[in-house]
Protein backbone atom coordinates (compact mmCIF):
# COMPACT_ATOMS: atom_id res chain seq x y z
CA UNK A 1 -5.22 3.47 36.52
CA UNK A 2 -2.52 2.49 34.86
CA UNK A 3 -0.68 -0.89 34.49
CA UNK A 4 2.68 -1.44 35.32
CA UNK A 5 4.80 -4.09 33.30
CA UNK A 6 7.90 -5.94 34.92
CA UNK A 7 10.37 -6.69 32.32
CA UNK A 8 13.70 -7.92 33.37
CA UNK A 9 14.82 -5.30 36.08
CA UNK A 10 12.98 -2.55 34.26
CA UNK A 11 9.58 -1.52 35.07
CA UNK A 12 7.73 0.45 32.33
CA UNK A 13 3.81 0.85 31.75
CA UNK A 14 2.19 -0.48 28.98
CA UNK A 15 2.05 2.44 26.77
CA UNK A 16 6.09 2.96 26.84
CA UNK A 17 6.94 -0.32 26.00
CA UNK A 18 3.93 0.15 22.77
CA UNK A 19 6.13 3.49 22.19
CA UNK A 20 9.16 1.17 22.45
CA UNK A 21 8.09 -1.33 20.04
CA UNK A 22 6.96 1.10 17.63
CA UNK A 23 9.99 2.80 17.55
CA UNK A 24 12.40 -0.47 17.49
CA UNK A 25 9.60 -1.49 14.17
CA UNK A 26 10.45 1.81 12.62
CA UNK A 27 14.20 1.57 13.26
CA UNK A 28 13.86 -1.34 10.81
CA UNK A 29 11.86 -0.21 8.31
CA UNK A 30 8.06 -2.29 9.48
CA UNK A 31 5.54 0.23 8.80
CA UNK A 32 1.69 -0.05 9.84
CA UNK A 33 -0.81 -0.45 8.12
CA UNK A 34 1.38 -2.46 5.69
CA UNK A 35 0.90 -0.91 2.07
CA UNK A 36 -1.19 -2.84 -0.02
CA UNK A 37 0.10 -3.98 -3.53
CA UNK A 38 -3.00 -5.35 -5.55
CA UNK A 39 -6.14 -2.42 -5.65
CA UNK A 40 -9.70 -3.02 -7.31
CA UNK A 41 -9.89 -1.59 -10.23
CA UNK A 42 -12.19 1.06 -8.61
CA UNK A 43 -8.68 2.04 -6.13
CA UNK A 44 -6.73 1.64 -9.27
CA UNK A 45 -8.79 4.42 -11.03
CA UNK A 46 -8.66 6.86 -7.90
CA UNK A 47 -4.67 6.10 -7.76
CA UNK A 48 -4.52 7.18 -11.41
CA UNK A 49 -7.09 9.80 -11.17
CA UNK A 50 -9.02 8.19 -13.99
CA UNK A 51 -12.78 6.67 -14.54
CA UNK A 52 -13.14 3.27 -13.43
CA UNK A 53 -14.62 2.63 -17.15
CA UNK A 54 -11.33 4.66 -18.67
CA UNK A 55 -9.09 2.13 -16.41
CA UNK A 56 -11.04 -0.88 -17.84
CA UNK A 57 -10.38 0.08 -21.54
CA UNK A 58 -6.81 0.38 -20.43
CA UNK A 59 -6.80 -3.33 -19.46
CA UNK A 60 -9.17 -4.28 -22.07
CA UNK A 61 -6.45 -2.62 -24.40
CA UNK A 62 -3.66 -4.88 -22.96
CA UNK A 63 -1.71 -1.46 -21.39
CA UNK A 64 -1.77 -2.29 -17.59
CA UNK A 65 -1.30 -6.31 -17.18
CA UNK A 66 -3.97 -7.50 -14.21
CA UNK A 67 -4.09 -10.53 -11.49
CA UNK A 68 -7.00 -12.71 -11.90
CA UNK A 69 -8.43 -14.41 -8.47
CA UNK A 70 -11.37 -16.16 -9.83
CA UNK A 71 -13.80 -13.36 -11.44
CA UNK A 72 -12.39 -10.82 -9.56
CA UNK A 73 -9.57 -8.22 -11.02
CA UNK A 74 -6.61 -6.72 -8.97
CA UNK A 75 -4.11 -4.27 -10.51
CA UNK A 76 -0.27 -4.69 -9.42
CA UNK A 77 0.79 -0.91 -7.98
CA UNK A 78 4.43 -1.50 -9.72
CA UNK A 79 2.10 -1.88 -13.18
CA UNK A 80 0.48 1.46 -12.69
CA UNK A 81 3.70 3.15 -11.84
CA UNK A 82 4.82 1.51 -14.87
CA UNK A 83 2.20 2.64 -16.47
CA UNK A 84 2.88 6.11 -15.53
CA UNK A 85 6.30 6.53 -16.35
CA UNK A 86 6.15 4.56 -19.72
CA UNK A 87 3.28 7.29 -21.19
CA UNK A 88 5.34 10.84 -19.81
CA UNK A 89 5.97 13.14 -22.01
CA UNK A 90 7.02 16.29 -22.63
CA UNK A 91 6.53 19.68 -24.63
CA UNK A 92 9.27 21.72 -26.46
């Protein structure tokens, strides 16, 4: 059975007023799951469709900056697109 929500003089269910929201956070640009900025270097890798070894040279090499939080390592997404469009190239 459903629910029914009195809100003001309207009376919606539950789910409509979830659709509601949704669409009111998506009017205004909130999106869900918000994206994540800082990836492991093993999400790094996938994102870049390289090793997790070849992205640690890359860092080792001082060519993608990282975040330090204690021991661990986080690469910045803006660095890897960076990244990305300092090495294109192309072939005459």
């Amino acid at each position: 059975m459903e629910k029914t929500v009195r809100t003001g003089t309207a009376v919606g269910t539950e789910q409509n007023k979830t659709v509601i929201n949704q669409r009111v956070k998506n009017t205004q640009g909130i999106t869900y799951p918000l994206p994540k900025r800082l990836y492991t270097l093993e999400e790094a890798a996938t994102y870049l469709g390289r090793t997790v070894w070849a992205m640690r040279g890359l860092v080792w090499k001082g060519s993608i900056p990282i975040v330090r939080e204690g021991k661990r390592i986080f690469l910045d997404i803006a660095d890897l697109d960076k990244y990305v469009v300092r090495n294109k190239t192309t072939y005459l």
